[in-house]
C-alpha atoms as a PDB file:
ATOM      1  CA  UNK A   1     133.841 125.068 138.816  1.00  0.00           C
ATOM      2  CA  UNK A   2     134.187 121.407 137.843  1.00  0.00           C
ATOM      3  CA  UNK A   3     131.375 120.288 139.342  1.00  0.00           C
ATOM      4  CA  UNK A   4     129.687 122.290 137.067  1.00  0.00           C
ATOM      5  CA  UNK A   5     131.486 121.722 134.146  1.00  0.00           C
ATOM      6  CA  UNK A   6     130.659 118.033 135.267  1.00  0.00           C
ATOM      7  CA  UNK A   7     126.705 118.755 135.518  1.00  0.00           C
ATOM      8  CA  UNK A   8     126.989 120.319 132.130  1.00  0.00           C
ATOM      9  CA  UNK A   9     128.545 117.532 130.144  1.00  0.00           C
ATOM     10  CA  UNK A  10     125.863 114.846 131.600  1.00  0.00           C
ATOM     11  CA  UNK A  11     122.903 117.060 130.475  1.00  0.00           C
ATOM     12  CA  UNK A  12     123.401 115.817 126.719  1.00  0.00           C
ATOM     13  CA  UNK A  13     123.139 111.824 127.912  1.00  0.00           C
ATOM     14  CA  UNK A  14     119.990 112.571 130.487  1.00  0.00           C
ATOM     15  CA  UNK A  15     118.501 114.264 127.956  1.00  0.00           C
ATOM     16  CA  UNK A  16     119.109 111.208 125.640  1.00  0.00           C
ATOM     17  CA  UNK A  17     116.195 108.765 126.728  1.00  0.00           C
ATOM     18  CA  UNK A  18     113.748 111.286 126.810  1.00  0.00           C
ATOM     19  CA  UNK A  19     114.319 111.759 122.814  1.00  0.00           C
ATOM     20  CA  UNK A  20     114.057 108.615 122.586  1.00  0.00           C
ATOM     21  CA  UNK A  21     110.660 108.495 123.907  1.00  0.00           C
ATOM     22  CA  UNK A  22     109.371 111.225 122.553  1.00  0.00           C
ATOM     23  CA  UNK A  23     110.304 109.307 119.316  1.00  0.00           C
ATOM     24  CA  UNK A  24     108.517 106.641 120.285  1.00  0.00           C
ATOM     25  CA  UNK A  25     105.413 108.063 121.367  1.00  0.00           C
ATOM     26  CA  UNK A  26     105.553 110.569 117.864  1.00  0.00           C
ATOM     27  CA  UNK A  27     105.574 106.983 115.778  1.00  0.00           C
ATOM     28  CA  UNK A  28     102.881 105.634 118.120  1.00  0.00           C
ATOM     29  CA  UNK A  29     100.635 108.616 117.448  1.00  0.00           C
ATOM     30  CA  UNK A  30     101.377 108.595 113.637  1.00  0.00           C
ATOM     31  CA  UNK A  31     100.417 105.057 113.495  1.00  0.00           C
ATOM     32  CA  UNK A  32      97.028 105.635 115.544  1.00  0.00           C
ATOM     33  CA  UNK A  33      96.461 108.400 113.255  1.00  0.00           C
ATOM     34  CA  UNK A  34      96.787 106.153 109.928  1.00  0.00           C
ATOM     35  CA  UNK A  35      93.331 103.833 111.055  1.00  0.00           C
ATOM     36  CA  UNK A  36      91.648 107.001 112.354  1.00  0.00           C
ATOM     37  CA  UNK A  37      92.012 108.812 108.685  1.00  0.00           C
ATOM     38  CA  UNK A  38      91.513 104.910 107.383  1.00  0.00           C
ATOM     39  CA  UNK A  39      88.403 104.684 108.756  1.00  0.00           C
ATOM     40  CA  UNK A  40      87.097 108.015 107.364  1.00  0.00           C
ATOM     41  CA  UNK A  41      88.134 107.520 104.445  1.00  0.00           C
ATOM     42  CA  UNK A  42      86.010 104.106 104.275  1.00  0.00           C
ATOM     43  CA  UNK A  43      82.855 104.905 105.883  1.00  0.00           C
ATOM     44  CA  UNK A  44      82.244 107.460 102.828  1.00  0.00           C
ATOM     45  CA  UNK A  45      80.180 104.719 100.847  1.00  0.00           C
ATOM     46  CA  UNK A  46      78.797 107.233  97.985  1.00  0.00           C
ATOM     47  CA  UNK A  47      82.118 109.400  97.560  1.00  0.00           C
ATOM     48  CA  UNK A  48      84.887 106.606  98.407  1.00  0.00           C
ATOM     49  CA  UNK A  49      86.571 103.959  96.974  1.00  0.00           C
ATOM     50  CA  UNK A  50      84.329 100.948  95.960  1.00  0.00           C
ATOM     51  CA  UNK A  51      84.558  98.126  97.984  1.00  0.00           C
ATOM     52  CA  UNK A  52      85.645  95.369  95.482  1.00  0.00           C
ATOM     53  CA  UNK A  53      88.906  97.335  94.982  1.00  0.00           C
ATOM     54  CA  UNK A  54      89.705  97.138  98.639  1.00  0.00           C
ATOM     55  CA  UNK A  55      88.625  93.189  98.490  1.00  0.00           C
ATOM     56  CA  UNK A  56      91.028  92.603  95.756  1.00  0.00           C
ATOM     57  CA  UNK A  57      94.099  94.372  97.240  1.00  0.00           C
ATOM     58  CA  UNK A  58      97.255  92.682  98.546  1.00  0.00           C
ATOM     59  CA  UNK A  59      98.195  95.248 100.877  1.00  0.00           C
ATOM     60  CA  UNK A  60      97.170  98.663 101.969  1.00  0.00           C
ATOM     61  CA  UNK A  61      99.226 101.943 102.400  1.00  0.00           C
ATOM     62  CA  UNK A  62      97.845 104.722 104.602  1.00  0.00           C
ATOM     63  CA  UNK A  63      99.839 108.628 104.623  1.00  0.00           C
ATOM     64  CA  UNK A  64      98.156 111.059 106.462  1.00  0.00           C
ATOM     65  CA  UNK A  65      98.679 114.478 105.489  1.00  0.00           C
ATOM     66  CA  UNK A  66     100.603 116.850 107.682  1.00  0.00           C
ATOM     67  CA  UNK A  67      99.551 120.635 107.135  1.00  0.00           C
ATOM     68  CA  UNK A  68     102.934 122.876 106.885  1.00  0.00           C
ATOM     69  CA  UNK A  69     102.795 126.749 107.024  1.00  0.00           C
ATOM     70  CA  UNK A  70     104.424 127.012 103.839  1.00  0.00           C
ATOM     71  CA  UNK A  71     101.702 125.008 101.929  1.00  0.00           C
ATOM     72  CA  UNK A  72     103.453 121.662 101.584  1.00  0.00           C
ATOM     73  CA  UNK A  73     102.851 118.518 102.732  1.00  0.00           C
ATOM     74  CA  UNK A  74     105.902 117.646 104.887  1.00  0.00           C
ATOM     75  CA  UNK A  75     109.397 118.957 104.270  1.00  0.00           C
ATOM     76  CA  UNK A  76     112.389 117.469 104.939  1.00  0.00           C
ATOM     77  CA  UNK A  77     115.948 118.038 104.010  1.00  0.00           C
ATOM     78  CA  UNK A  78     117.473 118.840 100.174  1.00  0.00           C
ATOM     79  CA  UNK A  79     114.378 120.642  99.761  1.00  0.00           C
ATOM     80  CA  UNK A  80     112.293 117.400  99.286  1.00  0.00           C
ATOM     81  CA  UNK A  81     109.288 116.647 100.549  1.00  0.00           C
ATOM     82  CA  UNK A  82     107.177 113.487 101.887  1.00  0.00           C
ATOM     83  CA  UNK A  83     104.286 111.543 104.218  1.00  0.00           C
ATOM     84  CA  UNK A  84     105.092 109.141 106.500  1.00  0.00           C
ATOM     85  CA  UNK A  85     102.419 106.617 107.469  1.00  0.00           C
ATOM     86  CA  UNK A  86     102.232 102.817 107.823  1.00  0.00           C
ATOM     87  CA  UNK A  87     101.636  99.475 105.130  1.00  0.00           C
ATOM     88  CA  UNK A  88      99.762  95.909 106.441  1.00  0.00           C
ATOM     89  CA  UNK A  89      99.172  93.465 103.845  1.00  0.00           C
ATOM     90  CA  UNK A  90      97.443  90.257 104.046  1.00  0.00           C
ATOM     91  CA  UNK A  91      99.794  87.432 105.334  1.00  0.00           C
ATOM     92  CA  UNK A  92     100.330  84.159 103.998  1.00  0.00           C
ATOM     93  CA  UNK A  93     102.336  82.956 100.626  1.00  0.00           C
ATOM     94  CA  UNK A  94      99.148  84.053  98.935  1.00  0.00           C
ATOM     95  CA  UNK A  95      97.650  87.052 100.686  1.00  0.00           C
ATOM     96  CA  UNK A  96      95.210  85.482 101.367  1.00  0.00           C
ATOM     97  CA  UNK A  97      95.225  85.622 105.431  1.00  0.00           C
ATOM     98  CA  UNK A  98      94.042  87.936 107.995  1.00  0.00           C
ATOM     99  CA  UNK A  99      95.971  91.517 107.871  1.00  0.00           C
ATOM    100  CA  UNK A 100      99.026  91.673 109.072  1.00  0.00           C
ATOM    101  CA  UNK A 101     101.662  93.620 111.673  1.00  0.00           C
ATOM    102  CA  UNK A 102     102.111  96.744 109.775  1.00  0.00           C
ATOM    103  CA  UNK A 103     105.696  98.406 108.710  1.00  0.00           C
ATOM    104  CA  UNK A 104     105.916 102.090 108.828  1.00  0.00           C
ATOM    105  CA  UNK A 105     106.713 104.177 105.415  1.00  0.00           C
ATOM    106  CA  UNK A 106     107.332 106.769 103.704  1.00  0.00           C
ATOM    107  CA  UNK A 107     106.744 108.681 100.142  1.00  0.00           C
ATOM    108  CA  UNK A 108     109.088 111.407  99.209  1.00  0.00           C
ATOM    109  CA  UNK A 109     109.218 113.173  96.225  1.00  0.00           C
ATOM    110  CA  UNK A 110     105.473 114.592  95.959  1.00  0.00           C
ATOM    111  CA  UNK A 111     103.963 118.354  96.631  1.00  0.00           C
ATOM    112  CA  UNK A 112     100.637 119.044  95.964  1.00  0.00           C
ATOM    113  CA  UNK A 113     101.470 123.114  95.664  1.00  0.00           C
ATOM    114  CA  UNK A 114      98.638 125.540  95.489  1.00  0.00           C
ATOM    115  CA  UNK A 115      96.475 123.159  93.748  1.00  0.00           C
ATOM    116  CA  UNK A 116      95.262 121.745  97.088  1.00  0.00           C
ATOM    117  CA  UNK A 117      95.134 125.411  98.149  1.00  0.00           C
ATOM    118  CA  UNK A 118      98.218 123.897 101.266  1.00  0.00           C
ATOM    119  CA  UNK A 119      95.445 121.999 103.089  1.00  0.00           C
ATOM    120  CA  UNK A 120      96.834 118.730 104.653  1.00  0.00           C
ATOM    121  CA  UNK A 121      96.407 115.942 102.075  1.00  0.00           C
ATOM    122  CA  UNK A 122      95.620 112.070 103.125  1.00  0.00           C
ATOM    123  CA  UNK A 123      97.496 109.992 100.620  1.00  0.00           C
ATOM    124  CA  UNK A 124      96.324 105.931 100.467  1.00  0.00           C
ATOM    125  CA  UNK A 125      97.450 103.519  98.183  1.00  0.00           C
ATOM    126  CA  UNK A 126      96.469  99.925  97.415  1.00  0.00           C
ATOM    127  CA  UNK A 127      98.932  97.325  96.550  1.00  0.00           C
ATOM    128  CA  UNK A 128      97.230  94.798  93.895  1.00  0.00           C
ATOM    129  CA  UNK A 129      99.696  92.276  93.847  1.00  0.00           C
ATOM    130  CA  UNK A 130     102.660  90.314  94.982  1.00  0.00           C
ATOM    131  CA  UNK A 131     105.201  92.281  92.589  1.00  0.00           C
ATOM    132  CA  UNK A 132     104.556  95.447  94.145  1.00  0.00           C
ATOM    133  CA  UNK A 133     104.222  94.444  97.489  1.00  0.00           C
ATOM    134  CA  UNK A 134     107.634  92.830  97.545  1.00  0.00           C
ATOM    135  CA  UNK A 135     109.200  95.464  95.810  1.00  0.00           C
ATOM    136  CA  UNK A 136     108.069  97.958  98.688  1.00  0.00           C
ATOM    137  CA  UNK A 137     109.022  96.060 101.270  1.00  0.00           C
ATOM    138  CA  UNK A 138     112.568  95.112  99.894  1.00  0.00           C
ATOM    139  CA  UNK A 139     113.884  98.268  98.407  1.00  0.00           C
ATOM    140  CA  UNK A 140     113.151 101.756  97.627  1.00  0.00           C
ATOM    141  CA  UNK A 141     110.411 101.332  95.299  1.00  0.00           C
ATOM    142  CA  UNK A 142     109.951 104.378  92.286  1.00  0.00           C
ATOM    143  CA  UNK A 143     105.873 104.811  91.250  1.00  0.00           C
ATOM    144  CA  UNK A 144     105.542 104.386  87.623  1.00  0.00           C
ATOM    145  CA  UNK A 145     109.216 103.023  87.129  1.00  0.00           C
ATOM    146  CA  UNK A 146     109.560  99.932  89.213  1.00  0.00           C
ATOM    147  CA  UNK A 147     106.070  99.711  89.841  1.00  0.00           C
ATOM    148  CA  UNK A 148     103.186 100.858  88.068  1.00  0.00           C
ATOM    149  CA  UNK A 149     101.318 103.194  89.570  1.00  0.00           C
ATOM    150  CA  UNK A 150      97.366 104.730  88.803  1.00  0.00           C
ATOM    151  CA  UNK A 151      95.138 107.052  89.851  1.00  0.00           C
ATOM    152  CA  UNK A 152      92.419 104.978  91.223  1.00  0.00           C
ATOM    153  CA  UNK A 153      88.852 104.924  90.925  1.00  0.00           C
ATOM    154  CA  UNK A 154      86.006 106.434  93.606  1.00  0.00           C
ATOM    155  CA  UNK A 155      82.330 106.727  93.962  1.00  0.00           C
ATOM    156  CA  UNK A 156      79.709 103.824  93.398  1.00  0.00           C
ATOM    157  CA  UNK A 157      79.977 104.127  89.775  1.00  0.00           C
ATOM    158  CA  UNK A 158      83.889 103.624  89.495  1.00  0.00           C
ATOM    159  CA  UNK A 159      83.102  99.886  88.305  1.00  0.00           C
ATOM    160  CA  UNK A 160      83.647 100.788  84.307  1.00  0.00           C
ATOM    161  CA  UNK A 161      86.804 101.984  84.558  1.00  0.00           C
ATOM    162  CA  UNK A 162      87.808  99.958  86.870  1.00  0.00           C
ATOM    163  CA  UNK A 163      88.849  96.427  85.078  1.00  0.00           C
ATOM    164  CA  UNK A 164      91.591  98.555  83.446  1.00  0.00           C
ATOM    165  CA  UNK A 165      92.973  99.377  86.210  1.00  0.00           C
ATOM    166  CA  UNK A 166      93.548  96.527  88.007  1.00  0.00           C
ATOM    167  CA  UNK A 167      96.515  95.228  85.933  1.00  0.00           C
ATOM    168  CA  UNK A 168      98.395  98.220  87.728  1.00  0.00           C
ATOM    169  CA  UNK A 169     100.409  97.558  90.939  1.00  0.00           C
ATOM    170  CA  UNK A 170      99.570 100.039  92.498  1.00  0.00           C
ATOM    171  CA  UNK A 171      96.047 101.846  93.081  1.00  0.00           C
ATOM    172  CA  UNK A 172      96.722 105.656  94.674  1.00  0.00           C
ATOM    173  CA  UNK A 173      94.081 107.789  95.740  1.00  0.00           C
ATOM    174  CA  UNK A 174      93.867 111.587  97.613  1.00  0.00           C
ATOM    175  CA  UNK A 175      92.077 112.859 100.316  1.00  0.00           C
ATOM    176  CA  UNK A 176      92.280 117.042 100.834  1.00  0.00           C
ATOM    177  CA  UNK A 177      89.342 119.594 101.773  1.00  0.00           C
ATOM    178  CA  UNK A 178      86.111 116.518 101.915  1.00  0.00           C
ATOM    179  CA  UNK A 179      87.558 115.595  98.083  1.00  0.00           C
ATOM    180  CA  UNK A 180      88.696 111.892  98.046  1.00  0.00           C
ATOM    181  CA  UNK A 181      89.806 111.449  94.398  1.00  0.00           C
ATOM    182  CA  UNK A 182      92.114 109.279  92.214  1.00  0.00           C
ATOM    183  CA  UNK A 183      96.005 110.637  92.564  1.00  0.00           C
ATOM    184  CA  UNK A 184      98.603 110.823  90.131  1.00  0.00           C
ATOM    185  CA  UNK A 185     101.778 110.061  91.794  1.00  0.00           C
ATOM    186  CA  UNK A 186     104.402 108.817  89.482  1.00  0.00           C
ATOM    187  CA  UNK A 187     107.739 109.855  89.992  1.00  0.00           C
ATOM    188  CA  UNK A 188     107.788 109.560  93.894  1.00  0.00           C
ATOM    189  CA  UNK A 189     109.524 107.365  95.727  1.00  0.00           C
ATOM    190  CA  UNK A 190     108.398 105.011  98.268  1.00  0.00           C
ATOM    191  CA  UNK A 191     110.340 102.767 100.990  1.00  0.00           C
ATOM    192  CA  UNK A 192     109.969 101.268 104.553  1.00  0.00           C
ATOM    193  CA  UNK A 193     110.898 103.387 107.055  1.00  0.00           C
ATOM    194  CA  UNK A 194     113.249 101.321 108.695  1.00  0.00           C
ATOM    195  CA  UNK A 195     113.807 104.088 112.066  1.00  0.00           C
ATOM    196  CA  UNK A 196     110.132 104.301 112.431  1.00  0.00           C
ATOM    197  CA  UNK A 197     109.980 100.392 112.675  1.00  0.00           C
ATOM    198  CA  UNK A 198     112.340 100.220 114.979  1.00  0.00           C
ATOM    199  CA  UNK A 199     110.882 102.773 117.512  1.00  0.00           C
ATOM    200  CA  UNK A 200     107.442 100.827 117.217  1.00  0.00           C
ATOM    201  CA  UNK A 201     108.921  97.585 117.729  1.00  0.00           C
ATOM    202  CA  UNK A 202     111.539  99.291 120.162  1.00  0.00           C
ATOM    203  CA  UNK A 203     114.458  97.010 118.339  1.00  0.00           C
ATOM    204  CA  UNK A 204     115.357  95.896 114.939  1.00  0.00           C
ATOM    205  CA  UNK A 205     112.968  94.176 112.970  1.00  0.00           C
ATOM    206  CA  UNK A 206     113.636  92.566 109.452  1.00  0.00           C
ATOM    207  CA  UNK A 207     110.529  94.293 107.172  1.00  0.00           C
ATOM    208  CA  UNK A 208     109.323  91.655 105.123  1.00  0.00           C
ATOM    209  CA  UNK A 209     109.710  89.604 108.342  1.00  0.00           C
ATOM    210  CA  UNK A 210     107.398  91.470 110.433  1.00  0.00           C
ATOM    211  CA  UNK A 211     104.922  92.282 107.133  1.00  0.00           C
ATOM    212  CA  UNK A 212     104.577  88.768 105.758  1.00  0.00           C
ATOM    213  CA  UNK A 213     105.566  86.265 108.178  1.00  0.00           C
ATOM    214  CA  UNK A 214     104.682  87.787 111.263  1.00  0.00           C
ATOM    215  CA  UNK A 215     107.458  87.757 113.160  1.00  0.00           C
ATOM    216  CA  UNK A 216     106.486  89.998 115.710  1.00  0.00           C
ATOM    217  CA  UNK A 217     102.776  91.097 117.165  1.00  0.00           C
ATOM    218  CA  UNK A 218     101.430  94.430 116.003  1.00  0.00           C
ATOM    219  CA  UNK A 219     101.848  97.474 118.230  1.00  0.00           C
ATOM    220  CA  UNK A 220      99.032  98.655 120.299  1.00  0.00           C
ATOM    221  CA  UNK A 221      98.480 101.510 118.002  1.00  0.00           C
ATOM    222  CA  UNK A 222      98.212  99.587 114.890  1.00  0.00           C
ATOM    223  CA  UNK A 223      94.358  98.378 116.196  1.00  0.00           C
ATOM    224  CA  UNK A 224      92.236 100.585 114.939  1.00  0.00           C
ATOM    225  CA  UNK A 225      94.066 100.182 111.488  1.00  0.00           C
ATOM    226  CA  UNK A 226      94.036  96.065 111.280  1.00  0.00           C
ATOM    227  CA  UNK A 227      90.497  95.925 113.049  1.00  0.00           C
ATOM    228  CA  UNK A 228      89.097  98.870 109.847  1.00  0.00           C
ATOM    229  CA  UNK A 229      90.772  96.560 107.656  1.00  0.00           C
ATOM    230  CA  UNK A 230      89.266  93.368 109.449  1.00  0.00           C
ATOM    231  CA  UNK A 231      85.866  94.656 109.521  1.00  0.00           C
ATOM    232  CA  UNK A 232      85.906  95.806 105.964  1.00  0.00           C
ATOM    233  CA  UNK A 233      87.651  93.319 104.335  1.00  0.00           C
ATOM    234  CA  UNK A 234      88.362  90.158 106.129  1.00  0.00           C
ATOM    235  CA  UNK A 235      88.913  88.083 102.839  1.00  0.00           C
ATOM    236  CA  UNK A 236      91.088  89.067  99.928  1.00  0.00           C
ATOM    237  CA  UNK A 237      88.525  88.406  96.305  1.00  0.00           C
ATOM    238  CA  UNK A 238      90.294  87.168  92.964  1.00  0.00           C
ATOM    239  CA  UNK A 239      86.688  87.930  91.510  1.00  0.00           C
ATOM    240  CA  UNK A 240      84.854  91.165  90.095  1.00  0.00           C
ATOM    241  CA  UNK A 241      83.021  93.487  91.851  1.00  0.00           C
ATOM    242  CA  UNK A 242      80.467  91.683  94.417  1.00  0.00           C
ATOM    243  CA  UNK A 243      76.711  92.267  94.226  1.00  0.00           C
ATOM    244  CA  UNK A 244      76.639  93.707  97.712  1.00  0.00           C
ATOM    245  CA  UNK A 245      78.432  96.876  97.838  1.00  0.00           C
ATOM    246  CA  UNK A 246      76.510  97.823 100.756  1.00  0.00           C
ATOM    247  CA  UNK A 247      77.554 101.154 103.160  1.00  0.00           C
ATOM    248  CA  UNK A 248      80.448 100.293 105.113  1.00  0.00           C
ATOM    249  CA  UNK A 249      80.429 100.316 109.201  1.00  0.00           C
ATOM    250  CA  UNK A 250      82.669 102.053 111.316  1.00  0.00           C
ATOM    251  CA  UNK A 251      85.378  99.788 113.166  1.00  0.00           C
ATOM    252  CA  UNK A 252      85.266  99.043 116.922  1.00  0.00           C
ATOM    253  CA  UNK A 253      84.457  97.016 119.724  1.00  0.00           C
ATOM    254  CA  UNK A 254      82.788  94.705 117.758  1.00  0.00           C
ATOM    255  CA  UNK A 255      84.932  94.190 114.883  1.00  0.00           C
ATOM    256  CA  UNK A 256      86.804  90.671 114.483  1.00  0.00           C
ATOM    257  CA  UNK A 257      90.182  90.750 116.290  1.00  0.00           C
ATOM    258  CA  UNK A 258      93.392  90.955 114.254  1.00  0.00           C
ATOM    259  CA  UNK A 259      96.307  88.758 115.186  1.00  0.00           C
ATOM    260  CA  UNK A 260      98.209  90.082 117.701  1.00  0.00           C
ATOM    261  CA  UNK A 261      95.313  91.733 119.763  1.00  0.00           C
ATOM    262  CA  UNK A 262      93.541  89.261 120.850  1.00  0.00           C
ATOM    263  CA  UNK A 263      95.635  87.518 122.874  1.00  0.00           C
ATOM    264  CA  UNK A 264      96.582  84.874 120.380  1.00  0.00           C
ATOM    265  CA  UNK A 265     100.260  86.095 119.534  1.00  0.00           C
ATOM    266  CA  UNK A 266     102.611  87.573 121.769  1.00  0.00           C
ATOM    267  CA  UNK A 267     101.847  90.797 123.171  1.00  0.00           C
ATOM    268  CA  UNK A 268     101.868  93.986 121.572  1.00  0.00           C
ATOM    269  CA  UNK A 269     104.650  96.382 121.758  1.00  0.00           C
ATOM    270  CA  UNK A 270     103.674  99.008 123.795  1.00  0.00           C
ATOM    271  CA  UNK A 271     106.669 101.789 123.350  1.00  0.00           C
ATOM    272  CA  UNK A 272     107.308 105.000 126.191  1.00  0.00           C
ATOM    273  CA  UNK A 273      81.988 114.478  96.249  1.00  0.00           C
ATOM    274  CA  UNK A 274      82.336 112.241  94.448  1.00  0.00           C
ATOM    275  CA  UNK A 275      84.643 112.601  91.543  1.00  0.00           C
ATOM    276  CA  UNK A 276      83.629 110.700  88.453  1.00  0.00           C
ATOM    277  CA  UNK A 277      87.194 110.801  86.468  1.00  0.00           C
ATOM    278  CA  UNK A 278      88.555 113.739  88.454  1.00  0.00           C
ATOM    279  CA  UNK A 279      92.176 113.376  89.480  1.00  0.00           C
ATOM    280  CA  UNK A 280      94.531 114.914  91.450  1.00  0.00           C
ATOM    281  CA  UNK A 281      97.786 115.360  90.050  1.00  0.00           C
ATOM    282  CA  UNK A 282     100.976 115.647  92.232  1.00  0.00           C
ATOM    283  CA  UNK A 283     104.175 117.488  91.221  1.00  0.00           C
ATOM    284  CA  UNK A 284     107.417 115.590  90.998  1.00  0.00           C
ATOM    285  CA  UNK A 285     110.209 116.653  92.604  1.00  0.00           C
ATOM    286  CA  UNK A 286     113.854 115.273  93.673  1.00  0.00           C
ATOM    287  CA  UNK A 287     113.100 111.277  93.941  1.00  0.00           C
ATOM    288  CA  UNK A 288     114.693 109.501  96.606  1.00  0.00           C
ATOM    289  CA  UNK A 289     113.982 108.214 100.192  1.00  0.00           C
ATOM    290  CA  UNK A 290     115.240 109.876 102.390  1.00  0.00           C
ATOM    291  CA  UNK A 291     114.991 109.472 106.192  1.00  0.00           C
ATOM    292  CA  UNK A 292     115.605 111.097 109.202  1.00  0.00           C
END
């Protein structure tokens, strides 16, 4: 009798580590997923963004969607809902260097209801200056209240409407069913996702640390996001659009190497249609950031 009563109270610490792994390896997987969706969502040279916004952006947010049965995008406690994906910005006191180690976030706050029809919804947002980059990475960070956020522009012929947009912070954008489109999400609520970081980096990491001053290499998942972002856009542009929008081409092999994969930093952390002036708009619901 006690040795099983014994056997039964060590089941809940065995069964400890292998959480923690499975943790690990669900954060590793969500951050190889962000460059996969990435680098759909920029090969798509007719119905995508245009490439002078992405050349002109401090940092870059990437949220892929997560299909739920009951139509939503992801739901979490208190009946709120939100995407969890990962930020790199440029590094340097400027932006101006090569992209960075990324930090993993998340946006609550946000359903898309039946107007997406439930299908899973890529969400990817484009941080156009220092303001709103260190307001993400400090604190939790409300679009259209601490920052200003605006649906951005898509397609080839996105250039007219474009110069008015660039004073915003933030540029957010949509991806559900083939439609990439501009996205309206004011009212949510976006932070680091300081749990996630830590099971990528398996410790602690300071945020605006690891973002900006790269104190630690970028996982082994985050490659195929910083060598999409390489390839696309080595050099952040103060200018206006460039003469050469040409057709993007997809990341691999051959794309320049990031910091922190090729050898150069320490090594990686390897844990257990267009739209014209359509938008999609996002319902608002509890703001916040809460994670789990």
């Amino acid at each position: 009798m006690r040795e099983a009563m014994a056997f039964l109270m060590m089941l809940p610490l065995v069964s400890l580590p292998l959480a923690a792994g499975e943790d690990e390896e669900r954060e590793d997987k969500r951050l190889e997923n962000c460059g996969k969706i990435l680098n759909e969502i920029l090969n798509e040279p007719e119905h995508g963004m245009p490439q002078f916004i992405l050349d002109r952006s401090y940092c870059v947010i990437m949220l892929p969607g997560t299909k739920k049965g009951n139509g939503f995008i992801f739901t979490g406690g208190f009946g709120g809902t939100f995407e969890r994906g990962a930020m790199t910005c440029r590094t340097g006191e400027k932006f101006d260097g090569p992209w960075g180690a990324p930090t993993m976030v998340a946006l609550e706050g946000v359903t898309w209801g039946l107007a997406l029809g439930g299908a899973s919804t890529d969400i990817l947002i484009l941080v156009m200056n220092d303001k709103g980059a260190s307001s993400i990475l400090t604190s939790k960070t409300k679009l259209g209240g601490d920052v200003t956020a605006t649906a951005g522009p898509v397609g080839r012929d996105a250039a007219a409407e474009s110069d008015a947009m660039m004073k915003s912070e933030l540029l957010t954008f949509a991806r559900a069913k083939g439609l990439f489109a501009g996205a309206q999400l004011s009212g949510s609520t976006l932070c680091a996702d300081c749990p996630a970081n830590e099971k990528i980096y398996v410790k602690k990491v300071d945020t605006k640390d690891v973002v900006l001053h790269g104190s630690d290499a970028p996982p082994a998942a985050a490659k195929l996001l910083l060598d999409t972002l390489t390839q696309r856009s080595p050099k952040r542009h103060e200018g206006a659009k460039s003469s050469d929008d040409s057709a993007p081409k997809p990341a691999g092999d051959s794309a320049p190497k990031t910091p922190g994969t090729s050898g150069q930093q320490p090594p990686a952390a390897t844990p257990s249609q267009r739209t014209g002036k359509t938008y999609v708009h996002a319902e608002v619901l509890t703001p916040g950031c809460h994670i789990w």
